[in-house]
N, C-alpha and C. Protein backbone atom coordinates (compact mmCIF):
# COMPACT_ATOMS: atom_id res chain seq x y z
N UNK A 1 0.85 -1.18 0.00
CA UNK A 1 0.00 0.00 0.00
C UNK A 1 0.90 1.24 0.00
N UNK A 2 0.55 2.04 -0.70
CA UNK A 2 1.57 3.39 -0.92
C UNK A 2 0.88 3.96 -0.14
N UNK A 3 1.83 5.25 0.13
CA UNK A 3 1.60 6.42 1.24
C UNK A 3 0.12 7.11 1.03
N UNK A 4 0.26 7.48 -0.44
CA UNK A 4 -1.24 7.94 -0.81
C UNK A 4 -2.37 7.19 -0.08
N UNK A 5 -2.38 6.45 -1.10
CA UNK A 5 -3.76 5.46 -0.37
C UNK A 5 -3.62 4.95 0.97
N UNK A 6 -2.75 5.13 1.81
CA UNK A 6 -2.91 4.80 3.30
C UNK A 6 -3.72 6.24 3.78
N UNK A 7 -3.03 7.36 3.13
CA UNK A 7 -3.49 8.48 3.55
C UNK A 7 -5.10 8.45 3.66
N UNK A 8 -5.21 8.40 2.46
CA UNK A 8 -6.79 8.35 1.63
C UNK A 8 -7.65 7.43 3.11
N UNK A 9 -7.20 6.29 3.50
CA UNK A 9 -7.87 4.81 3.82
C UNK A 9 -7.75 5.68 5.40
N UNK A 10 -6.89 7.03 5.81
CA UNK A 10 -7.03 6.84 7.04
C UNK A 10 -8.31 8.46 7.41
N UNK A 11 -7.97 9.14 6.21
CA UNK A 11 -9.18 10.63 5.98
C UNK A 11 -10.55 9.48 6.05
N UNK A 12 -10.63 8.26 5.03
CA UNK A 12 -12.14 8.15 4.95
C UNK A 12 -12.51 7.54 5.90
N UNK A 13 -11.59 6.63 6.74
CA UNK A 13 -12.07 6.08 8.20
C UNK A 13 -12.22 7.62 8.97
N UNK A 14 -11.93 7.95 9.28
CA UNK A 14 -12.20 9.55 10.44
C UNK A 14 -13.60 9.76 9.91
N UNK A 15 -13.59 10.06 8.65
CA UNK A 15 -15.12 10.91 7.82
C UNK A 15 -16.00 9.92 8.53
N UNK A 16 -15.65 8.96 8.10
CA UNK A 16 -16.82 7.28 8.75
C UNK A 16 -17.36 7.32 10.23
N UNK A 17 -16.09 7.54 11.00
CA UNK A 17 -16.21 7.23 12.06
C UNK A 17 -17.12 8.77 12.78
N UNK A 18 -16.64 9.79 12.02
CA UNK A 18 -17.21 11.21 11.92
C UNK A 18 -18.57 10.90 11.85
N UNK A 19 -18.71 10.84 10.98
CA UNK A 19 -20.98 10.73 10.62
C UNK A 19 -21.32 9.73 11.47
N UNK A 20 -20.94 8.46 11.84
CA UNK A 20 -21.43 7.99 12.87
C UNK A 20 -21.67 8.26 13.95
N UNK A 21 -20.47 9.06 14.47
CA UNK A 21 -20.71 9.97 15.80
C UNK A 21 -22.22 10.72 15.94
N UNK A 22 -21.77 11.35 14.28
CA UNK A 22 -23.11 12.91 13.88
C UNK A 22 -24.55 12.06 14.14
N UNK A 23 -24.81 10.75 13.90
CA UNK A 23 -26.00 10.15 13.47
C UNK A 23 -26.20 9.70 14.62
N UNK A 24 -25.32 8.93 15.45
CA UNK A 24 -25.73 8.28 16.89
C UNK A 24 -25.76 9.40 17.68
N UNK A 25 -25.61 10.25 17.87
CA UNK A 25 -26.30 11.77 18.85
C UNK A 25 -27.14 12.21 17.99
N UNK A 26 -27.44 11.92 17.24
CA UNK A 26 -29.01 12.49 16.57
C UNK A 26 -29.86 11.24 17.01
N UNK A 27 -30.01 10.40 17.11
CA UNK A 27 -30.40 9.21 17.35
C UNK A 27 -31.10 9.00 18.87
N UNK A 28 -30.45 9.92 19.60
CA UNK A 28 -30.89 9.80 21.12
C UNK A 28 -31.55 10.93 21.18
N UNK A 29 -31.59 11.87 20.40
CA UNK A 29 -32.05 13.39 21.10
C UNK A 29 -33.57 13.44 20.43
N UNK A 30 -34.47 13.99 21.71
CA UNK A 30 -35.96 13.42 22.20
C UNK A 30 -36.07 15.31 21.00
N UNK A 31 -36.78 14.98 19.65
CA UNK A 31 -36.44 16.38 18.99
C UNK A 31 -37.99 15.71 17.75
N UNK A 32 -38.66 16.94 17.30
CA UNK A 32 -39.90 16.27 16.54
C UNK A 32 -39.23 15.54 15.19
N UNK A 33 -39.55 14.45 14.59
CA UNK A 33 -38.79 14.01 13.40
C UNK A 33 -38.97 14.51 12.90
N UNK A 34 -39.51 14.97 12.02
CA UNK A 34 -39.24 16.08 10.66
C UNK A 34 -38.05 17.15 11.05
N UNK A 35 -38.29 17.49 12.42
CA UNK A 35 -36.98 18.54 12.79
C UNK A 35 -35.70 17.61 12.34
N UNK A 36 -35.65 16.30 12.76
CA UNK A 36 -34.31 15.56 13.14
C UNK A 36 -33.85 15.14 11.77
N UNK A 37 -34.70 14.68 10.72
CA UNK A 37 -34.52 14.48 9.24
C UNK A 37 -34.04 15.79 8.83
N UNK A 38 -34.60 17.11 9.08
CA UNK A 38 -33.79 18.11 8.58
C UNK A 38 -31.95 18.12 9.31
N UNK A 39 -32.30 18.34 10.25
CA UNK A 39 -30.98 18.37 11.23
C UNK A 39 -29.75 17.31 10.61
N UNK A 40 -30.39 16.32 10.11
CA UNK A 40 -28.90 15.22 9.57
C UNK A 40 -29.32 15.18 8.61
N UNK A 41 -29.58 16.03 7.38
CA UNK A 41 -29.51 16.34 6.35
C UNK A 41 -28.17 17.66 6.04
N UNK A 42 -28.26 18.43 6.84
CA UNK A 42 -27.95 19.33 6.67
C UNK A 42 -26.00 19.60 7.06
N UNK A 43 -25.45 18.84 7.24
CA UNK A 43 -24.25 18.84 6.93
C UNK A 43 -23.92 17.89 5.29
N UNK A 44 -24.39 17.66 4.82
CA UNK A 44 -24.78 16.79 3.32
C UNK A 44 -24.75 18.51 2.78
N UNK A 45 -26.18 19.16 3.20
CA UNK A 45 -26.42 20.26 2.10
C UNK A 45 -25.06 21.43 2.27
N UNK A 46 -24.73 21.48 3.45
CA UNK A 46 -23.44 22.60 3.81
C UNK A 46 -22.49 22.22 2.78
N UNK A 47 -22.21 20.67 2.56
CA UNK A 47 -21.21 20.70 2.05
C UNK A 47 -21.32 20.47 0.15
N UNK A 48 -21.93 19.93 0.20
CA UNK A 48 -22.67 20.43 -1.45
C UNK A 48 -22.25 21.93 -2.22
N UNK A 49 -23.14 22.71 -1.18
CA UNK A 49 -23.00 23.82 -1.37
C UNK A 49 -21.38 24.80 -1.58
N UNK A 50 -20.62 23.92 -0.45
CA UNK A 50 -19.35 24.44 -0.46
C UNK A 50 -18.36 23.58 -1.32
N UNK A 51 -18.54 22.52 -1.97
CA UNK A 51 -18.27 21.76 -3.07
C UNK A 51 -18.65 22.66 -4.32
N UNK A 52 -19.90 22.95 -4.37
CA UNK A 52 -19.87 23.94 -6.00
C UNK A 52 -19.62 25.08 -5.80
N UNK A 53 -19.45 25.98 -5.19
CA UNK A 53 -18.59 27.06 -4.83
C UNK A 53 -17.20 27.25 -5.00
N UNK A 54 -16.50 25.97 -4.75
CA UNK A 54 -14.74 25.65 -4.57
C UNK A 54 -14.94 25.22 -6.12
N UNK A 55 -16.30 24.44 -6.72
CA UNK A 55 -15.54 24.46 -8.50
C UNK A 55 -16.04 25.64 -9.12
N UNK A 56 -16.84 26.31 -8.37
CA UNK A 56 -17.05 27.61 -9.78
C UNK A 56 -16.23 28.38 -9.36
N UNK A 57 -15.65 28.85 -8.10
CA UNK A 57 -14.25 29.59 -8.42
C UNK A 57 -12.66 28.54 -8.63
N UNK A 58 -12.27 27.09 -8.41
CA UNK A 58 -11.93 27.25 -9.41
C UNK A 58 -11.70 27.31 -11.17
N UNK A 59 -12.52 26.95 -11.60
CA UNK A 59 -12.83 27.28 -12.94
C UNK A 59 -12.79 28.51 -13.48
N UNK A 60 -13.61 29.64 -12.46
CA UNK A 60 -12.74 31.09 -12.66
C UNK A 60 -11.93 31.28 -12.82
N UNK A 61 -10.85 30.77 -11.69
CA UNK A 61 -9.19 31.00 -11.94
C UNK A 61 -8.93 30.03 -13.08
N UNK A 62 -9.34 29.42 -13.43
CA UNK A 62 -8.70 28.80 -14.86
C UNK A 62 -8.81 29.42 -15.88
N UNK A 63 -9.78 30.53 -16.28
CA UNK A 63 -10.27 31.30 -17.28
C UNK A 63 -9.43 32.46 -17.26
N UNK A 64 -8.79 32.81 -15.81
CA UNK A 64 -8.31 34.07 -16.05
C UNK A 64 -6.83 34.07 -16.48
């Protein structure tokens, strides 16, 4: 296994182990469901959002 992909294998275990954390404390908290379906949706939409942002500027800087 090269350095890369150890790298890679040790970011996507954290991310993993990350949303599990996010989902099992959503999981216990006494909150109306429709609130709680929004609530763990919404690091998905944050980052979407900040995913097409980071390509339409860079693609800007590629044009200029």
């Amino acid at each position: 296994m090269t350095y890369r992909n150890s790298k890679k294998l040790v970011y996507l275990t954290g991310l993993a182990l990350l949303g599990a954390g996010y989902l099992g404390s959503f999981s216990i908290l006494d909150v109306n469901f429709i609130l709680k379906q929004y609530l763990v949706l919404l690091p998905v939409q944050v980052g979407v959002l900040v995913y097409m942002v980071w390509i339409r500027r860079s693609r800007a800087a590629s044009e200029d």
